[in-house]
Protein backbone atom coordinates (compact mmCIF):
# COMPACT_ATOMS: atom_id res chain seq x y z
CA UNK A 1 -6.28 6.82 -2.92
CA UNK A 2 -2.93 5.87 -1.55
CA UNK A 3 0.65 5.32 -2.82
CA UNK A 4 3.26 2.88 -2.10
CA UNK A 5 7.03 2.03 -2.26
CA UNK A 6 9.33 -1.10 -2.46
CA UNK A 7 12.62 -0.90 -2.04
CA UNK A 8 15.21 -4.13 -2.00
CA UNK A 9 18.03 -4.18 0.65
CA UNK A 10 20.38 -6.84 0.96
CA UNK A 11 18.77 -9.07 3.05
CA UNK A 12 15.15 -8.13 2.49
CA UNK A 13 12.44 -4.97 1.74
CA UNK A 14 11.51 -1.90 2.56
CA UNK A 15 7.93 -0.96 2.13
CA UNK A 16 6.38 2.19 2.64
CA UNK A 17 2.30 3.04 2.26
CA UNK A 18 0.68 6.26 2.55
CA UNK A 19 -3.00 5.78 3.27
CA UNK A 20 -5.19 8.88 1.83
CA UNK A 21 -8.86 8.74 3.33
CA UNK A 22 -12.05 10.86 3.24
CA UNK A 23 -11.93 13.12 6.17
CA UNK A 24 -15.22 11.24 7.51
CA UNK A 25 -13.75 8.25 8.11
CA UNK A 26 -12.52 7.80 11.57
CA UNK A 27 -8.58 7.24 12.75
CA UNK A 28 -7.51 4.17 12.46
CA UNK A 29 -6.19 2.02 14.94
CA UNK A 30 -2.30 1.41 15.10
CA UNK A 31 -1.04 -2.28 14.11
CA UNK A 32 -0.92 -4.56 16.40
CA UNK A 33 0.20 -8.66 16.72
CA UNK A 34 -2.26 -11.26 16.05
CA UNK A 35 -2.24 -14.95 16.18
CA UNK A 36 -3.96 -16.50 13.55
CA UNK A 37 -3.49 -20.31 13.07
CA UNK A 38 0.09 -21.35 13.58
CA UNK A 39 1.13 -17.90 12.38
CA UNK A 40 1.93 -14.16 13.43
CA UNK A 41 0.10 -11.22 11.75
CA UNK A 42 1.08 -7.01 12.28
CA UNK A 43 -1.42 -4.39 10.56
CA UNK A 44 -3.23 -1.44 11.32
CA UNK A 45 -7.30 -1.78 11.81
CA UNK A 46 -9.70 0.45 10.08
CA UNK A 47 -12.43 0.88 12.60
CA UNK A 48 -15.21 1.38 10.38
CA UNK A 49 -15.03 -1.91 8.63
CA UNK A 50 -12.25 -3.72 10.47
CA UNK A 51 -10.33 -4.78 8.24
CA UNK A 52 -6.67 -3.28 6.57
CA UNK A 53 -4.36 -1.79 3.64
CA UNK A 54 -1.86 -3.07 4.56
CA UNK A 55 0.15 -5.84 6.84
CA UNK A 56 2.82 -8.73 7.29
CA UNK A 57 3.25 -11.64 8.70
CA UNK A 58 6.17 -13.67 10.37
CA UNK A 59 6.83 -15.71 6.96
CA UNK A 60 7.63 -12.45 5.71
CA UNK A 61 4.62 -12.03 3.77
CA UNK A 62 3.67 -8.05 2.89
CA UNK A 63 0.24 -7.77 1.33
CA UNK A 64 -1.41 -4.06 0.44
CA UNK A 65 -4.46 -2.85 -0.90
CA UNK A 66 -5.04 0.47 -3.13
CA UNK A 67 -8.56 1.33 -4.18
CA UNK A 68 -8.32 1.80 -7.86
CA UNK A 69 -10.33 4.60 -10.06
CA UNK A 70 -9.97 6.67 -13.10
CA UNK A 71 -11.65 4.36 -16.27
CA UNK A 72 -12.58 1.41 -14.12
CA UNK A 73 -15.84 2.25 -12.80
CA UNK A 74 -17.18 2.23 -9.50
CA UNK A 75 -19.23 -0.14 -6.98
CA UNK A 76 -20.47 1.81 -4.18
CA UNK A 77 -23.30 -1.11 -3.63
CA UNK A 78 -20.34 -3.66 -3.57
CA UNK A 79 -21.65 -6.14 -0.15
CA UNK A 80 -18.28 -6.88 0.41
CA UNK A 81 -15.19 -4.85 2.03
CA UNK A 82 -11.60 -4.48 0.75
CA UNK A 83 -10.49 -4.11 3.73
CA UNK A 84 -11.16 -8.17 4.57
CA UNK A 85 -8.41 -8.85 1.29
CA UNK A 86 -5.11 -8.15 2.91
CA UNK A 87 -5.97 -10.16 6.59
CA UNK A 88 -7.49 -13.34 4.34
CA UNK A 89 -4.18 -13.45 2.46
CA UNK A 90 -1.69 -12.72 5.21
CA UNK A 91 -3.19 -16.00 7.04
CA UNK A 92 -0.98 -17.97 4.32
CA UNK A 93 2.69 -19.26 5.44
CA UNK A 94 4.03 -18.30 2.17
CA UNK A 95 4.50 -16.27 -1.14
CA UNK A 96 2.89 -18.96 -3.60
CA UNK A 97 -0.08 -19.49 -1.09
CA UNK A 98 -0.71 -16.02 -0.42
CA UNK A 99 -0.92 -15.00 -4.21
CA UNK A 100 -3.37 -18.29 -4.35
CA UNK A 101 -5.46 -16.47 -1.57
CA UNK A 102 -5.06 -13.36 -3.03
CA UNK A 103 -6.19 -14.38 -6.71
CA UNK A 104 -9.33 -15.88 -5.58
CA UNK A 105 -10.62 -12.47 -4.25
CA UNK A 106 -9.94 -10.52 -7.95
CA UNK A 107 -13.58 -11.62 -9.54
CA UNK A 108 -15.45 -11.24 -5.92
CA UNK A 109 -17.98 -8.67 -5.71
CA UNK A 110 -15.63 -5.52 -4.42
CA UNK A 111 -15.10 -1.97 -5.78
CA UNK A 112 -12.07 -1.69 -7.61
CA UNK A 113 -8.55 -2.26 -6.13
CA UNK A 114 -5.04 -3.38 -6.71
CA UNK A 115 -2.95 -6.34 -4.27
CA UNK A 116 0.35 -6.05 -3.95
CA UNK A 117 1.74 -9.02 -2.37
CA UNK A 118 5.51 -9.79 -1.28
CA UNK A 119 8.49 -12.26 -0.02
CA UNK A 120 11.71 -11.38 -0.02
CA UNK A 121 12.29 -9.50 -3.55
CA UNK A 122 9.61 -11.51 -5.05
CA UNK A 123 6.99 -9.21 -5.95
CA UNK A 124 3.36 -10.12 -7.54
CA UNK A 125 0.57 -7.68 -8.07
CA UNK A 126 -3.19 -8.03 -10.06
CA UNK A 127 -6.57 -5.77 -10.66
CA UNK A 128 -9.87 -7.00 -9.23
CA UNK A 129 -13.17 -5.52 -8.24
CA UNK A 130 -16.33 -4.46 -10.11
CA UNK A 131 -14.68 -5.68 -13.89
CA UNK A 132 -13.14 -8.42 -15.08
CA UNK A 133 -9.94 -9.21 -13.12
CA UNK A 134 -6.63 -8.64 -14.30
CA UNK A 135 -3.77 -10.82 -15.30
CA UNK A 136 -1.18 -11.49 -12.29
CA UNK A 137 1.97 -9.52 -12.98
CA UNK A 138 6.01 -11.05 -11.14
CA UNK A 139 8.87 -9.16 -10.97
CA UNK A 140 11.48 -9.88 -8.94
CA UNK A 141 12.88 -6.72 -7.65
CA UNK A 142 16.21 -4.94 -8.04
CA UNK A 143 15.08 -1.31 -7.93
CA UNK A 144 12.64 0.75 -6.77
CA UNK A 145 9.38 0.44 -7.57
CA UNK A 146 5.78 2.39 -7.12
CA UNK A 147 2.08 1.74 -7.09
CA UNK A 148 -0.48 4.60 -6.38
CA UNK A 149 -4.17 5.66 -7.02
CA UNK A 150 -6.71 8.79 -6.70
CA UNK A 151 -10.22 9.60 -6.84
CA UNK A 152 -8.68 11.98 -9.10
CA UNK A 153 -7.57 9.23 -11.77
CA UNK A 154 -4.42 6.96 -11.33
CA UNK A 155 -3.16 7.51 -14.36
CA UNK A 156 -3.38 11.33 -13.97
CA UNK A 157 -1.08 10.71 -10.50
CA UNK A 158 0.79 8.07 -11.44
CA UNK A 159 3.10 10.19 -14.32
CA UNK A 160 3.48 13.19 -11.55
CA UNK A 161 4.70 10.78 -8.77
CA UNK A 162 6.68 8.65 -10.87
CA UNK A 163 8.43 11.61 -12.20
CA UNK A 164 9.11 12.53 -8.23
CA UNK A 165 10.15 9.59 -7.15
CA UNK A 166 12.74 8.96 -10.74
CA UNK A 167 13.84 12.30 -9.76
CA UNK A 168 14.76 11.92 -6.10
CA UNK A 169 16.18 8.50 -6.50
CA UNK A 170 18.80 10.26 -8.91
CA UNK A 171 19.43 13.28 -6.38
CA UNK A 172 20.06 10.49 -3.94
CA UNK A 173 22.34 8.41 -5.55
CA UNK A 174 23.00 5.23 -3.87
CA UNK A 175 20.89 6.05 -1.02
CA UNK A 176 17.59 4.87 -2.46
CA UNK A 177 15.74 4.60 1.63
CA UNK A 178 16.40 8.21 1.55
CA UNK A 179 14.47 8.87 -1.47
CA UNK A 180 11.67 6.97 -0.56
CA UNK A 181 11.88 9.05 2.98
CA UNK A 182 11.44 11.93 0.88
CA UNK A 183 8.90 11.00 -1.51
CA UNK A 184 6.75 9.71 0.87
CA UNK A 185 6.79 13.68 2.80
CA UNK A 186 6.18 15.33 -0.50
CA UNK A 187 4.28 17.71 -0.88
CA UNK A 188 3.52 20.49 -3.70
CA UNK A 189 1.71 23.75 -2.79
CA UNK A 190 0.74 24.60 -5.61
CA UNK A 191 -1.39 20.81 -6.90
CA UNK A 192 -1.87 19.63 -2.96
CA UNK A 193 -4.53 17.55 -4.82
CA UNK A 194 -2.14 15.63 -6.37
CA UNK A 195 0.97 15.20 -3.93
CA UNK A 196 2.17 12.12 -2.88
CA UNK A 197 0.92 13.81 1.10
CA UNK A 198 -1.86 14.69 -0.48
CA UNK A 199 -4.88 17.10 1.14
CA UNK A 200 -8.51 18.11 -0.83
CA UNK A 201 -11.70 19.63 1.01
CA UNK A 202 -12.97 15.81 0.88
CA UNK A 203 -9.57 13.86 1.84
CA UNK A 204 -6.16 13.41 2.55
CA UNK A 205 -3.18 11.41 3.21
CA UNK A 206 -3.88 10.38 6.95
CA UNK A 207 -1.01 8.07 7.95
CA UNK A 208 2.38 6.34 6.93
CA UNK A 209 2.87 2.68 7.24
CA UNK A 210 5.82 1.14 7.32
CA UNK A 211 7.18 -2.79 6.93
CA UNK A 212 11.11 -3.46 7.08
CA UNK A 213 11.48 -7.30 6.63
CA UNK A 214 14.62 -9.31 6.82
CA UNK A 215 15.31 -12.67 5.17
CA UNK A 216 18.63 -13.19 7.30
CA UNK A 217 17.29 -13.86 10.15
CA UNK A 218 13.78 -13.69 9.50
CA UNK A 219 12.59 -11.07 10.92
CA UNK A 220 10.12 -8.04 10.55
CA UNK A 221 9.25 -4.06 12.14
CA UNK A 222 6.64 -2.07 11.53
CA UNK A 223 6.38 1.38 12.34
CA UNK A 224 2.90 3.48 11.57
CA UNK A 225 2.26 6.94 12.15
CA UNK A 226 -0.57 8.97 12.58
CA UNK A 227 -0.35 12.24 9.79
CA UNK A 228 -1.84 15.17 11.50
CA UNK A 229 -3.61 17.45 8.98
CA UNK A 230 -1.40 20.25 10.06
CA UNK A 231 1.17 18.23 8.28
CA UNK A 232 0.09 19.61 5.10
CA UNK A 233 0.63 23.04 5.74
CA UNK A 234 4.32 22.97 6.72
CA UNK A 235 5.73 21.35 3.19
């Protein structure tokens, strides 16, 4: 339950995350530096489980986490967290390592999600969890691009938010950061269910992550904020 954007800039990525929880779950905890081995890491902690969606570190490594659901089945007796996938593969000090990291969690013994992992314009993404895992999909990036999920059924999601996001990237024309400002605010009164700020009676979109990295200098910023359920009401 959570959507996310990449887009390319000249001398690096944008990546924004919306996070949509069940209203049990507590607040998260904002991101925060952390040394681990001869590196730098930045995410946000979920309490509950400690571990994250989403996070960086100072190689320039972005790595994200969506549940997945819809035809893939579900493994509420999984032993292990998903939250543990994104800190395990933002410990490695590059892209090729961190999709090595990342591809030996796809046939563990999770519920069903979807890594995203990044460098620079070199994006890789694969399916693992409770089924067999997927293949590993590359693209290096030149546009725009989206990954989301819901309880609700990806699929069912996907085709509305796509359309969105296709749609505000051609009202915006050549300002493609203000179209992903947008989407990422979205809301539609009448199918909240479904919006890319989404709100049901059992969940919504709680908070906004995100990651600008820079490849000239290195360099990275994250900024996270808390989405107040009021927030809902006002779009």
């Amino acid at each position: 339950m959570c959507t996310m954007t990449l887009v390319p800039q000249e001398c690096g990525m944008r990546v924004v995350f919306n996070r949509d929880e069940q209203r049990t779950r507590p607040d998260a905890l904002p991101p925060r530096l952390q040394r681990s081995g001869a590196g730098v890491l930045c995410h946000p902690i979920d309490p509950q489980g400690g571990g994250t969606w989403i996070g960086v570190n100072d190689a320039g490594v972005v790595a994200a986490l969506l549940n997945r659901s819809g035809t893939h089945g579900t493994r509420g007796d999984a032993p292990l967290s998903r939250g543990t996938v994104v800190p395990a593969v933002l410990r490695a000090r590059g892209i090729s390592e961190a999709v090595t990291v990342a591809c030996a969690w796809l046939a563990l013994p999770l519920a069903p999600f979807r890594i995203v992992v990044c460098q620079g314009r070199d994006v890789y993404w694969a399916d693992g969890g409770a089924h067999e895992p997927g293949p590993i999909h590359r693209e290096f990036v030149n546009r725009p691009i989206l990954f989301t999920s819901s309880a609700l059924g990806d699929e069912m999601v996907l085709r509305r938010r796509k359309r969105l996001f296709d749609e505000l990237l051609a009202r915006t024309a050549g300002q493609p950061l203000e179209a992903q400002r947008l989407f990422h605010r979205h809301h539609w009164a009448a199918h909240p269910e479904l919006s890319v700020l989404m709100h049901r009676p059992d969940a919504r979109t709680v908070s906004r992550t995100q990651i600008d990295v820079r490849t000239a200098p290195d360099s990275f910023h994250v900024h996270y904020e808390a989405v107040p359920d009021a927030a809902h009401k006002t779009r």
